[in-house]
Protein backbone atom coordinates (compact mmCIF):
# COMPACT_ATOMS: atom_id res chain seq x y z
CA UNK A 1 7.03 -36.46 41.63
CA UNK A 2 8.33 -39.51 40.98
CA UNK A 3 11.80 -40.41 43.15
CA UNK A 4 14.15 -43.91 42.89
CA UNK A 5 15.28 -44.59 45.93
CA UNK A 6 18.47 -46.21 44.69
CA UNK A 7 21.36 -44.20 42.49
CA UNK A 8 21.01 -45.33 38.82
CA UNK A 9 24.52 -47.19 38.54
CA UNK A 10 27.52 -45.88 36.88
CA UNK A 11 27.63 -44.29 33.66
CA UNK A 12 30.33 -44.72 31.11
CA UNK A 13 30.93 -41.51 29.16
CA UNK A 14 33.57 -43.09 26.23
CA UNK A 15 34.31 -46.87 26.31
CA UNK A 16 37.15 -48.84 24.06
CA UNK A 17 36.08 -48.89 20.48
CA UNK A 18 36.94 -52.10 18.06
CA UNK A 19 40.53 -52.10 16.98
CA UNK A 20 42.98 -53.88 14.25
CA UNK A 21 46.59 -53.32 15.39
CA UNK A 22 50.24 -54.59 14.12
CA UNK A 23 52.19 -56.99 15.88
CA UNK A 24 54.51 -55.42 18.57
CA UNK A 25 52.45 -52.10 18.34
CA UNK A 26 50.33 -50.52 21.22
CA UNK A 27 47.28 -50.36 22.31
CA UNK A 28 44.97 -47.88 24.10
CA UNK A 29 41.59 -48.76 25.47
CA UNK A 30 39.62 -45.90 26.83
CA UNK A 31 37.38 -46.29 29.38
CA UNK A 32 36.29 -43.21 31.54
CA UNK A 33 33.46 -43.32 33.42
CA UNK A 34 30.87 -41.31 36.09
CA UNK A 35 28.70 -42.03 39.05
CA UNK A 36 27.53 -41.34 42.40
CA UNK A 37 29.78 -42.79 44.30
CA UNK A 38 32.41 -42.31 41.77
CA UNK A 39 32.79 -46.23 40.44
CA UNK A 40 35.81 -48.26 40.19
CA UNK A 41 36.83 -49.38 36.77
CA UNK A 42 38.43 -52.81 35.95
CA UNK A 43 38.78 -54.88 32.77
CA UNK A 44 37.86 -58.09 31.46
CA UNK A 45 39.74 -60.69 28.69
CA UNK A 46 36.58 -62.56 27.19
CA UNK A 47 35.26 -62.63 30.21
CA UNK A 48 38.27 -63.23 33.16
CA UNK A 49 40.32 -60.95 34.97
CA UNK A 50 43.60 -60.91 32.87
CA UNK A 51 45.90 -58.09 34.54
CA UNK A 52 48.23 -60.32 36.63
CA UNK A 53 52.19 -59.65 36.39
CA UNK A 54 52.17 -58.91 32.89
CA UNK A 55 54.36 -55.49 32.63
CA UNK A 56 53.14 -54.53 29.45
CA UNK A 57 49.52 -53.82 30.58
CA UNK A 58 48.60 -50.58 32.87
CA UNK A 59 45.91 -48.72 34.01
CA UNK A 60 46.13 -44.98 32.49
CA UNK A 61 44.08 -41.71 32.30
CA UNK A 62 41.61 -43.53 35.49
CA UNK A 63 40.27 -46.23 33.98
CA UNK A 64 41.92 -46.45 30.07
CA UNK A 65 43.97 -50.08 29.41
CA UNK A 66 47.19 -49.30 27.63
CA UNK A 67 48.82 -52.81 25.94
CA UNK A 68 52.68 -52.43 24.67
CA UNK A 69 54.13 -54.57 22.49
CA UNK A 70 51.60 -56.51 21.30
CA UNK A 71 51.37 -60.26 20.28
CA UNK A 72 48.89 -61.84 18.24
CA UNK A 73 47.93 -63.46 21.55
CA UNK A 74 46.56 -60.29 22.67
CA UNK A 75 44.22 -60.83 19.77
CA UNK A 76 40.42 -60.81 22.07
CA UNK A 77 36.79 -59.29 23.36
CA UNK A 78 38.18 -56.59 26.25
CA UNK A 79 35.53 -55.42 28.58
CA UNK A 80 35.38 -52.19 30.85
CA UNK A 81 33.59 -52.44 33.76
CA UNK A 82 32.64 -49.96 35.94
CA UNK A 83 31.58 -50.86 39.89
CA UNK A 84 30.08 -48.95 42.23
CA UNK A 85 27.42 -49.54 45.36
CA UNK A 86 24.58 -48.74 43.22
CA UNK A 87 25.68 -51.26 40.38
CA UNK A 88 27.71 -52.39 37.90
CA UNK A 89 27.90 -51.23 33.87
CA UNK A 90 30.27 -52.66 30.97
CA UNK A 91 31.17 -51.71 27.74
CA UNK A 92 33.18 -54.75 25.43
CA UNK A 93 35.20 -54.19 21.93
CA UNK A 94 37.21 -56.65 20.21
CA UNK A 95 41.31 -55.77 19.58
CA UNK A 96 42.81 -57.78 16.89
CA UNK A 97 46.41 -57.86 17.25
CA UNK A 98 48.06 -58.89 13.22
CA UNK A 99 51.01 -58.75 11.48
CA UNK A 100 51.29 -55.31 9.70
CA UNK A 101 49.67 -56.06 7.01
CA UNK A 102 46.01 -54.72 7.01
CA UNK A 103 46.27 -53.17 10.38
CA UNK A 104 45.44 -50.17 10.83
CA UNK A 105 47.58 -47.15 12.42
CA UNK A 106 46.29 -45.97 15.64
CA UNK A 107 45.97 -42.63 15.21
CA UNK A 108 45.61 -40.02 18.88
CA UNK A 109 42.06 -39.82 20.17
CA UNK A 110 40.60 -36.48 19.79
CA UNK A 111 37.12 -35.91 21.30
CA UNK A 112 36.09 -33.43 19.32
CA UNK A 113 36.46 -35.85 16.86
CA UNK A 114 33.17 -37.26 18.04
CA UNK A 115 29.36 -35.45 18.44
CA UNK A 116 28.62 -33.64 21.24
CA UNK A 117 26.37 -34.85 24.32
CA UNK A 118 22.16 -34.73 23.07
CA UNK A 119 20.45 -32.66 25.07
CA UNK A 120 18.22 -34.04 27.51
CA UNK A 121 15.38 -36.27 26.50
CA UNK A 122 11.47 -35.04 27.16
CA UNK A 123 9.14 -37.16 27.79
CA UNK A 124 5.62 -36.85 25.49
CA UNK A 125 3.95 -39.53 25.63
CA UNK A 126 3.23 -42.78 27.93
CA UNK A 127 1.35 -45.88 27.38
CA UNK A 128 1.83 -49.63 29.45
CA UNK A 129 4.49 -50.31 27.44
CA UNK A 130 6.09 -47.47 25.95
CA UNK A 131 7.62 -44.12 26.14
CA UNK A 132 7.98 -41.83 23.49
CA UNK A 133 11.45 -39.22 23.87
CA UNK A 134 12.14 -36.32 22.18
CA UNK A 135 15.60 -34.65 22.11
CA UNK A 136 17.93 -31.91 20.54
CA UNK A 137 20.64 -32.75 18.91
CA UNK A 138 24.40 -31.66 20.36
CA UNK A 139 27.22 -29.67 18.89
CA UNK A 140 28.15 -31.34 15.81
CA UNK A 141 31.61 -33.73 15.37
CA UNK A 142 34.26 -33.40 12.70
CA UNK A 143 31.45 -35.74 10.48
CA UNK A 144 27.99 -35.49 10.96
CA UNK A 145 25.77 -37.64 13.31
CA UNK A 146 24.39 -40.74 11.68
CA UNK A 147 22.18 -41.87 14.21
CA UNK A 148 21.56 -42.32 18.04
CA UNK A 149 21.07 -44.91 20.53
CA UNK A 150 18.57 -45.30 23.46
CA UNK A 151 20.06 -46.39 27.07
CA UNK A 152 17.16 -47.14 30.31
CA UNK A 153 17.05 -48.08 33.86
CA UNK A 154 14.92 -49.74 35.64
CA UNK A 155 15.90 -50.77 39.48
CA UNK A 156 13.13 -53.56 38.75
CA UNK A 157 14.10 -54.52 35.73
CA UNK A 158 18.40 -54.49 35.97
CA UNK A 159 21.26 -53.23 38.34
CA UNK A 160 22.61 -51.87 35.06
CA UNK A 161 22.15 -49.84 32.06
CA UNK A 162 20.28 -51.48 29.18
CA UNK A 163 20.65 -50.24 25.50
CA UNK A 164 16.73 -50.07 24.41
CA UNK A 165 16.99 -49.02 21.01
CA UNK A 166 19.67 -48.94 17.94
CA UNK A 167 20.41 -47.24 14.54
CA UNK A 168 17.66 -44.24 15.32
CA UNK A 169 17.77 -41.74 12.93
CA UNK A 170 15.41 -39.05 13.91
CA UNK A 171 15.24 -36.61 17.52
CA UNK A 172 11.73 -38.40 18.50
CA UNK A 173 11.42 -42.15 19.05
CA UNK A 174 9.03 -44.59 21.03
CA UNK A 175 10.84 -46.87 23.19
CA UNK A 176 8.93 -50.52 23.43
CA UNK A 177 8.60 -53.53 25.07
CA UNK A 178 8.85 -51.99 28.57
CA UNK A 179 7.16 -53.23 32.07
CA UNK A 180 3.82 -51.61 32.87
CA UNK A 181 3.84 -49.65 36.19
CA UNK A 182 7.62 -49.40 35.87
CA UNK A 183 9.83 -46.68 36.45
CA UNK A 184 12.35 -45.75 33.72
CA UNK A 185 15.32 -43.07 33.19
CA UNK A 186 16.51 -42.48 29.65
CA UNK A 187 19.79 -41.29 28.22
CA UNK A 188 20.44 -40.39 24.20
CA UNK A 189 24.13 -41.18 22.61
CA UNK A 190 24.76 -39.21 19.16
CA UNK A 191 26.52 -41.77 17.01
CA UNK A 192 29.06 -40.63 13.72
CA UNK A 193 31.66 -42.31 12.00
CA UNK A 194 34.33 -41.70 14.82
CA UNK A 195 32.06 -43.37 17.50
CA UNK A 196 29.63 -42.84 19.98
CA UNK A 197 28.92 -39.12 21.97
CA UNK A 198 28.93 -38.98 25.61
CA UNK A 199 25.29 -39.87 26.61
CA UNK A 200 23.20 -36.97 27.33
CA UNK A 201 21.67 -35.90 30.74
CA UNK A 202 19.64 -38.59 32.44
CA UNK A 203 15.43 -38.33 31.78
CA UNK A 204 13.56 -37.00 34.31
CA UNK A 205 12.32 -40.86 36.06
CA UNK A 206 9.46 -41.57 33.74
CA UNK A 207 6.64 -44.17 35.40
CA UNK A 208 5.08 -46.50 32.41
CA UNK A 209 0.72 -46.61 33.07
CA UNK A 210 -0.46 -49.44 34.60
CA UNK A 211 -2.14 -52.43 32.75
CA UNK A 212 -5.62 -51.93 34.04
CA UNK A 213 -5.43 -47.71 34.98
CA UNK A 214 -7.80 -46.49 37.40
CA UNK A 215 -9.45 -42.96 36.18
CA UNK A 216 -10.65 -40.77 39.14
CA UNK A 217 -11.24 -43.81 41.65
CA UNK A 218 -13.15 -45.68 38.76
CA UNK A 219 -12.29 -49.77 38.51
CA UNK A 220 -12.79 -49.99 34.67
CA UNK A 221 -12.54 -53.60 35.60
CA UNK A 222 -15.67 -54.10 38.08
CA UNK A 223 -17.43 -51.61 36.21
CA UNK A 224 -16.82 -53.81 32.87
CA UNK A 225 -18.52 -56.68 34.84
CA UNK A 226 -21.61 -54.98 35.97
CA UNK A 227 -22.60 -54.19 32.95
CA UNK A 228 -22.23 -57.48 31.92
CA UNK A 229 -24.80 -58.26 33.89
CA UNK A 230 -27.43 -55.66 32.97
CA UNK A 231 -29.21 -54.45 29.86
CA UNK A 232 -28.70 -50.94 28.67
CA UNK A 233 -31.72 -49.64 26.55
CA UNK A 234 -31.63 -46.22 24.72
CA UNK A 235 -34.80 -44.21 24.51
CA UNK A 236 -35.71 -42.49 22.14
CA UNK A 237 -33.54 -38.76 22.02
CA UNK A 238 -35.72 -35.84 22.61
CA UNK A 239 -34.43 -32.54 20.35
CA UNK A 240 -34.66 -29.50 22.57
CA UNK A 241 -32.72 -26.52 20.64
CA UNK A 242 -31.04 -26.73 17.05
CA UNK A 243 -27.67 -27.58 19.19
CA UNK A 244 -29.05 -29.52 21.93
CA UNK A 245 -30.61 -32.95 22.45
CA UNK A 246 -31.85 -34.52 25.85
CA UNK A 247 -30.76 -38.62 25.70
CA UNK A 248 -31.98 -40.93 28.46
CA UNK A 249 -31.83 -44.79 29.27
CA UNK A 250 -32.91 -47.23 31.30
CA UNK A 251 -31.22 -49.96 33.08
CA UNK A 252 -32.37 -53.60 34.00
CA UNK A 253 -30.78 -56.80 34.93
CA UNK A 254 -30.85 -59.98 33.01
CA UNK A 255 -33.36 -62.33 34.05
């Protein structure tokens, strides 16, 4: 059985999408967001802690960023970040703050808008470098899934959650261009029109094979090297039954 002995850090179930909004108009930036220990959320203005004295931002719903009366200034890349002892995880979209023309109406978040949760992701197959997932797909949105995305964890690799793969449109993908002897967990996101699922359970921890794998105590390494030093030669096979032949060989170092 294969245990982390660290938490995975903090998960974020629905972060802030991308957003085109009128002048003097308000804004509402979700962020909600799960761990063990539950995290603390905070937010980011490309990059800097904005929140100060300014009365028209607040902190709603545990974690969401609600901006009244907005000014083109608020026009920038907003990031959630959620903290905890066993790590850190963000989530950025960019609000655009216009005059009214060709901005959009913010319309009240409904989460059944969005695809339901995948189910949790099997592991079939394991190489150095890859793990292949399989997964089922949730209860359905108000429009249908268009594809999924791939988050890992690796307490070697990152204190945070990494998105591994993009735009995948079936139930059983391969996951590359991971560490060798590595331990991963998995999560799926469904993806539709209205935005991203909450991610589904966590993988069982998932170990990726080493880069020279021992079978049954056997180096495949030293024994590559003694052979390299010895000639093999194949007798002749003897034909005992209509289904069985008897092979033999003999072995000799190279002078």
């Amino acid at each position: 059985i294969l245990v982390l002995t660290d938490r995975p850090p903090p998960i974020i179930l629905q972060g802030p999408a991308n957003q085109t909004l009128a002048v003097d108009g308000t804004a509402l930036l979700k962020c909600k967001a799960t761990g063990e220990p539950m995290p603390v959320i905070s937010w980011l203005k490309e990059g800097f802690n904005f929140m100060g004295r300014d009365t028209r931002l607040s902190i709603v719903d545990q974690g969401s960023l609600q901006i009244k009366s907005l000014k083109a200034a608020d026009s920038g890349t907003y990031t959630c970040v959620a903290t905890s002892s066993s790590g850190e995880t963000n989530w950025s979209s960019v609000l655009e703050v216009t005059e009214s023309a060709g901005a959009t109406v913010s319309k009240n978040f409904d989460i059944n808008d969005l695809p339901g949760p995948p189910s949790k992701p099997q592991v079939t197959d394991v190489s150095k470098n890859s793990v292949t997932l399989s997964w089922q797909p949730g209860t359905p949105g108000v429009l249908p899934v268009t594809s999924y995305i791939i988050e890992a964890f690796s307490q070697s690799v990152s204190n945070s959650w990494q998105t591994v793969a993009n735009h995948v449109k079936t139930t059983l993908y391969t996951v590359k261009g991971l560490r060798p002897n590595t331990i991963y967990l998995f999560m799926v996101r469904a993806i539709n029109a209205e935005g991203l699922s909450d991610p589904s359970p966590m993988s069982d921890p998932v170990r990726t094979q080493d880069i020279s794998p021992t079978v049954q105590g056997v180096d495949h390494r030293q024994v590559q090297k003694e052979l390299g030093d010895v000639i093999v030669r194949l007798h002749n096979p003897v034909v005992l039954s209509p289904t069985t032949i008897q092979v033999s060989w003999a072995v000799r170092p190279i002078n």
